[in-house]
N, C-alpha and C. Protein backbone atom coordinates (compact mmCIF):
# COMPACT_ATOMS: atom_id res chain seq x y z
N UNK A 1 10.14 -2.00 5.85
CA UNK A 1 9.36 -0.82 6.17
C UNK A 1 10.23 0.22 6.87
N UNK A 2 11.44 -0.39 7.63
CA UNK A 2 12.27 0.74 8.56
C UNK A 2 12.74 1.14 7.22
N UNK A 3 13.50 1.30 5.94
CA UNK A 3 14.37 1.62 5.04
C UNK A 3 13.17 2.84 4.21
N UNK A 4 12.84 2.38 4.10
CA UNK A 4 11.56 2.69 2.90
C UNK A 4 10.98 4.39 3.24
N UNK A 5 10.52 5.22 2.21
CA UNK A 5 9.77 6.29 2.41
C UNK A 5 8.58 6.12 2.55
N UNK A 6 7.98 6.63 3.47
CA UNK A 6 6.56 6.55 3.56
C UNK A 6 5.50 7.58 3.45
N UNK A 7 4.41 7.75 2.99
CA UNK A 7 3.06 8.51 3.27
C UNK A 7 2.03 8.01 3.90
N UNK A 8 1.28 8.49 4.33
CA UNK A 8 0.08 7.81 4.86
C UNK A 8 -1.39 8.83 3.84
N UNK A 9 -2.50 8.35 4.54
CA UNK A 9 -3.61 8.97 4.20
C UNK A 9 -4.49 8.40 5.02
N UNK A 10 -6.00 8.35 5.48
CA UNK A 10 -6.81 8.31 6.45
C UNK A 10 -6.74 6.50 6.72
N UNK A 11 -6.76 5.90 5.31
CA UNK A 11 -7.03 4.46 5.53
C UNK A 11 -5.59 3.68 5.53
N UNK A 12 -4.63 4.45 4.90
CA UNK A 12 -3.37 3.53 4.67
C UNK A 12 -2.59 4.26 4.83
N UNK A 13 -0.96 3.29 5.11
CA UNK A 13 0.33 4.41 4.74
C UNK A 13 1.38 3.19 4.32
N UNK A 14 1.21 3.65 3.02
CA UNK A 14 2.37 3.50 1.75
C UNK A 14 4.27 3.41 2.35
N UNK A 15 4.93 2.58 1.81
CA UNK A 15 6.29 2.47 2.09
C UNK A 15 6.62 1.79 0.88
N UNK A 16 7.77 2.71 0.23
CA UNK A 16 8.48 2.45 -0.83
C UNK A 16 9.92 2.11 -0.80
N UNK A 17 10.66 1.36 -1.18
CA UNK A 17 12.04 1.54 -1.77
C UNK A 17 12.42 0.53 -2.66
N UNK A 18 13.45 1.82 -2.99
CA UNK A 18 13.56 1.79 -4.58
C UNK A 18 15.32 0.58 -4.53
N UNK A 19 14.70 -0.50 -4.93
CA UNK A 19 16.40 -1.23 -4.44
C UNK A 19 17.16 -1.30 -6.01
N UNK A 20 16.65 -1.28 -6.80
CA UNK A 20 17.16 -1.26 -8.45
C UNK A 20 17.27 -2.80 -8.75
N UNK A 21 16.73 -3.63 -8.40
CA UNK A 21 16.41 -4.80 -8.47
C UNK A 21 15.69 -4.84 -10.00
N UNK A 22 15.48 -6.24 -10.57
CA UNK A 22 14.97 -6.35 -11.59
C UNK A 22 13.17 -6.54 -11.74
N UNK A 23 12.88 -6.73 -10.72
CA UNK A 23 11.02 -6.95 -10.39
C UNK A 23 10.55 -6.29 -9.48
N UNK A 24 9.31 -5.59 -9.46
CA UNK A 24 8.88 -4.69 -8.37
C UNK A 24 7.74 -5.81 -7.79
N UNK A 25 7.58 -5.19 -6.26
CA UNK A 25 6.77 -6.59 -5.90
C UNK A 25 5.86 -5.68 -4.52
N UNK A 26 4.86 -6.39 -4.00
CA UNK A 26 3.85 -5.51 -3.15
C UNK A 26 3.97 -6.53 -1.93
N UNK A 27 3.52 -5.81 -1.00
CA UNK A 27 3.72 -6.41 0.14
C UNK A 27 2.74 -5.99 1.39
N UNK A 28 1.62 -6.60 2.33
CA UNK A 28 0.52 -6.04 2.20
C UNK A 28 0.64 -6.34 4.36
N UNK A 29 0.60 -5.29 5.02
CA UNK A 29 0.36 -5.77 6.48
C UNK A 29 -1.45 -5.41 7.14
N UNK A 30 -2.14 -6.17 7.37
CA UNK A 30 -3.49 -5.81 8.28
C UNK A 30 -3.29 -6.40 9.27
N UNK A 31 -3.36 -5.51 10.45
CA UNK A 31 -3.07 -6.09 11.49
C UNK A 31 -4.43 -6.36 12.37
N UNK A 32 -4.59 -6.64 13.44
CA UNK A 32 -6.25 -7.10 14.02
C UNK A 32 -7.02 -5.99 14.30
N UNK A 33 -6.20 -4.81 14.48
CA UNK A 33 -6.77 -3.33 15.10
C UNK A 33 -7.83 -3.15 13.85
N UNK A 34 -7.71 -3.64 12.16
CA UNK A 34 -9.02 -3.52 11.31
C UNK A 34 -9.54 -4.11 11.36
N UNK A 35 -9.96 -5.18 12.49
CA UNK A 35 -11.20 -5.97 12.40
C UNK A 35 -10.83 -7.36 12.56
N UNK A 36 -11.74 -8.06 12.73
CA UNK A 36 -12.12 -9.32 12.75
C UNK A 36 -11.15 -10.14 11.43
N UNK A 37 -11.70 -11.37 11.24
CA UNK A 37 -11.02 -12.37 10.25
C UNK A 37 -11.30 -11.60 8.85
N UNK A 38 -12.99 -11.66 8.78
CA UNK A 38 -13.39 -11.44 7.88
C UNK A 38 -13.47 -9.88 7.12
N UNK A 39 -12.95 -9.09 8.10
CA UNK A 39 -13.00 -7.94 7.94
C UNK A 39 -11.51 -7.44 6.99
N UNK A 40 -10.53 -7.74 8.05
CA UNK A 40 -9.25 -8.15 7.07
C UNK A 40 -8.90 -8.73 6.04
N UNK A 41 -9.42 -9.82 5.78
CA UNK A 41 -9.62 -10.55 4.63
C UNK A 41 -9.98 -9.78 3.34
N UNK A 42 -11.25 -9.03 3.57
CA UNK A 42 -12.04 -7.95 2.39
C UNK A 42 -10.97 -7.14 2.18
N UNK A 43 -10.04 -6.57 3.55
CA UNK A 43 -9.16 -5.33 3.03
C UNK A 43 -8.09 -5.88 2.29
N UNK A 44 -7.61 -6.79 2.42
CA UNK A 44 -6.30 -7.46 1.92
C UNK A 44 -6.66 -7.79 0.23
N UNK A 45 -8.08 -8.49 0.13
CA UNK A 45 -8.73 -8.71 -1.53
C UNK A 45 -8.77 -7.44 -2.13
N UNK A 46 -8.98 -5.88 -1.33
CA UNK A 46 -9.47 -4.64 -1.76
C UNK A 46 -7.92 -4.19 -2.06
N UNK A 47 -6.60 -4.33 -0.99
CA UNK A 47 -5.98 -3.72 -0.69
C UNK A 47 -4.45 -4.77 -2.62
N UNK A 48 -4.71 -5.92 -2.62
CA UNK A 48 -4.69 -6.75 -3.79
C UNK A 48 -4.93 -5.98 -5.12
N UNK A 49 -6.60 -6.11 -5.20
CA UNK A 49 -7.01 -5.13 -6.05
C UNK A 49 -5.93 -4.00 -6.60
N UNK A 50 -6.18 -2.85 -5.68
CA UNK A 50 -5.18 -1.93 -6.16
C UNK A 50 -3.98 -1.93 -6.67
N UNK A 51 -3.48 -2.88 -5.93
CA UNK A 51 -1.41 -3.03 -6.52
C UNK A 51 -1.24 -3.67 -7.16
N UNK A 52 -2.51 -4.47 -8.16
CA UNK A 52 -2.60 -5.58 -8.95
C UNK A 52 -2.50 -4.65 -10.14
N UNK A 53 -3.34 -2.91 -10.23
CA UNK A 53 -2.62 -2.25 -11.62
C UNK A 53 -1.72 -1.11 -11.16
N UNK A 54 -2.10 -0.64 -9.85
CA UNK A 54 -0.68 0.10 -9.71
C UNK A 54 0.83 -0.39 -9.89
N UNK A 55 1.22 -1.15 -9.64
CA UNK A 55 2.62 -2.12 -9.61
C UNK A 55 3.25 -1.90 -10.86
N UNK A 56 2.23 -1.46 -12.08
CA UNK A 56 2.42 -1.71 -13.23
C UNK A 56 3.41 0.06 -13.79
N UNK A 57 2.82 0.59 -12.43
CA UNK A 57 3.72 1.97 -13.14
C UNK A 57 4.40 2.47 -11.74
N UNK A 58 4.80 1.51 -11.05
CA UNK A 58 5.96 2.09 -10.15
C UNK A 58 7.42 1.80 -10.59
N UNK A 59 8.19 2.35 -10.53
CA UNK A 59 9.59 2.24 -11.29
C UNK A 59 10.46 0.52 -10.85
N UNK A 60 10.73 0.46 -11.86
CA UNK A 60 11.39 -1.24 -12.11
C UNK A 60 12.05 -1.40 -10.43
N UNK A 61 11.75 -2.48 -10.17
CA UNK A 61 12.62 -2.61 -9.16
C UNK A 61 12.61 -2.19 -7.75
N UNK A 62 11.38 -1.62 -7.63
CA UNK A 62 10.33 -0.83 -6.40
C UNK A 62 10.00 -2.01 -5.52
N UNK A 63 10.00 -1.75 -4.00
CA UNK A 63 9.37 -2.65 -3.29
C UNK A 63 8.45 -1.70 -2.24
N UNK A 64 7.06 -2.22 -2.74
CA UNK A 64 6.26 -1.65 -1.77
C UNK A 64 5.28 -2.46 -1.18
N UNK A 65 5.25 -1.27 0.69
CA UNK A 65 4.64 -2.50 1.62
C UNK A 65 3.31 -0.97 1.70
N UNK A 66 2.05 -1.47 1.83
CA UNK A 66 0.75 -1.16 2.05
C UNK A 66 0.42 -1.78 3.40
N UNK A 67 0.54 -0.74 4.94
CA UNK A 67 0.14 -1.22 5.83
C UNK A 67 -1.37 -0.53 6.38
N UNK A 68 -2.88 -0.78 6.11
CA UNK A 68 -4.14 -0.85 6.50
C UNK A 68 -4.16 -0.26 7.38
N UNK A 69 -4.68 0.53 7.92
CA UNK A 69 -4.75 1.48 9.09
C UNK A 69 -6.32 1.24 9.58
N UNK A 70 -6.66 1.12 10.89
CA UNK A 70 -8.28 0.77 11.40
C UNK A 70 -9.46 1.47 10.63
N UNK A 71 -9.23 2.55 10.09
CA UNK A 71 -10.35 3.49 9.03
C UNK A 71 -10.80 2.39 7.83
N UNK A 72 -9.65 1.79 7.60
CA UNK A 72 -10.01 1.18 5.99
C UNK A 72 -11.03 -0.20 6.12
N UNK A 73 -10.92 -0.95 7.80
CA UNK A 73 -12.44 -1.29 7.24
C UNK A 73 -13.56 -0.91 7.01
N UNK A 74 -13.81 0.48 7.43
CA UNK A 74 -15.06 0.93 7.14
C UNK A 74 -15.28 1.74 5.47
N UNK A 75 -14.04 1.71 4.99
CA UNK A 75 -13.48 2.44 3.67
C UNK A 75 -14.42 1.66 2.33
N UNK A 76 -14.90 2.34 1.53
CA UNK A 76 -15.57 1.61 0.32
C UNK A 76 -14.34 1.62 -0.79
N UNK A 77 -14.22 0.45 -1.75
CA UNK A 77 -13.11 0.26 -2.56
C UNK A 77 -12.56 1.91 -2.92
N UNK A 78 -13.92 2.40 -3.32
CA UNK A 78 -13.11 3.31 -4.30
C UNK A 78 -12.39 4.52 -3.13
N UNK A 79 -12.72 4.52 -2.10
CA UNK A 79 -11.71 5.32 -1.05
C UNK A 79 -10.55 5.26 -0.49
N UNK A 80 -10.50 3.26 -0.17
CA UNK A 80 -9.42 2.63 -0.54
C UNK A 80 -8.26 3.02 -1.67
N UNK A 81 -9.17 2.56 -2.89
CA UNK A 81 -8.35 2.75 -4.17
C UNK A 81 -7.44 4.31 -3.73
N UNK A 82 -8.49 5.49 -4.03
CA UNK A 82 -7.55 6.98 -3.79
C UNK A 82 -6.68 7.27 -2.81
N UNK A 83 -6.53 6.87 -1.44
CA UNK A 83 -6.01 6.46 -0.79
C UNK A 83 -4.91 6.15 -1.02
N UNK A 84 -4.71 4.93 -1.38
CA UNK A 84 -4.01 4.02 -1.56
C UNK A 84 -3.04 4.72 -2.83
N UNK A 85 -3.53 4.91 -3.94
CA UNK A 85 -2.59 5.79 -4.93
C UNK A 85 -2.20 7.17 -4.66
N UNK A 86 -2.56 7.66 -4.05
CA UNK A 86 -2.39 9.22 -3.28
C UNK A 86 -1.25 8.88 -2.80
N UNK A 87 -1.23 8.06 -1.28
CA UNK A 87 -0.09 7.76 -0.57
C UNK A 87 1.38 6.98 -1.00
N UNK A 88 0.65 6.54 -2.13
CA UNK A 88 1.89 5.72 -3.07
C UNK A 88 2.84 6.92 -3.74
N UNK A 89 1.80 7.80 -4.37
CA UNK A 89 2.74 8.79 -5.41
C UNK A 89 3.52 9.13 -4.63
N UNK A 90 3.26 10.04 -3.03
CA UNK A 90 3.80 11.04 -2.71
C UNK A 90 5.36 10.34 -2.23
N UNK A 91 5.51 8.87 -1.15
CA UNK A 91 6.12 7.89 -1.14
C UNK A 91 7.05 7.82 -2.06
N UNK A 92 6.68 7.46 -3.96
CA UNK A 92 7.73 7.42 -4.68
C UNK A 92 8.42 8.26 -5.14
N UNK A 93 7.61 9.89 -4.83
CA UNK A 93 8.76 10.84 -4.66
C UNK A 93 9.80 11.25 -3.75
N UNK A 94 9.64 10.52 -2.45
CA UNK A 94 10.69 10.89 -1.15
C UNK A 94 11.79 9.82 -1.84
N UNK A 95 11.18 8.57 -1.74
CA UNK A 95 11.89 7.35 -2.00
C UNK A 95 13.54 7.62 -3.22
N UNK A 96 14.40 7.03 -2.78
CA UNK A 96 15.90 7.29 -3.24
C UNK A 96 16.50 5.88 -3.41
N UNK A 97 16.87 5.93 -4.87
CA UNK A 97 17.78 4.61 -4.87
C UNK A 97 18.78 4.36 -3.91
């Protein structure tokens, strides 16, 4: 996360880098400030969700970490979802091999 470009948005903030590696891979932090067990849990299945088809069009070899910010438990998927791809795009444009 120190290397990486980042964005944020109300519920999340996105960290990218680009290592030119052969597999891109996701990497997910909720820390207790979103809640309870069960509360985290939902964001991490929600926060899954998303990078389960985004991943699919970030450039080969991308490593990105999605760290949950306290808003996103109260966040419904699909706010999550925009969120979450909003802060990604802007991320893989700072981001530098």
């Amino acid at each position: 996360m120190r290397r990486g470009a980042k964005a944020g948005g109300r519920t999340a903030v996105v960290y990218v880098v680009k290592t030119g590696g052969a597999s891109s891979m996701a990497g997910f932090a909720v820390s207790r400030a979103v809640g309870g067990a069960v509360v985290r849990n939902l964001v991490k299945r929600r926060l899954r969700a998303v990078m389960a088809d985004a991943l699919a069009t970030v450039p080969e070899g991308s490593h990105v970490v999605v760290r949950a910010l306290p808003a996103a438990a109260d966040a419904s998927f699909a706010q999550l979802r925009a969120d979450v791809l909003g802060a990604m795009s802007r991320a893989e444009a700072k981001a530098t091999l």
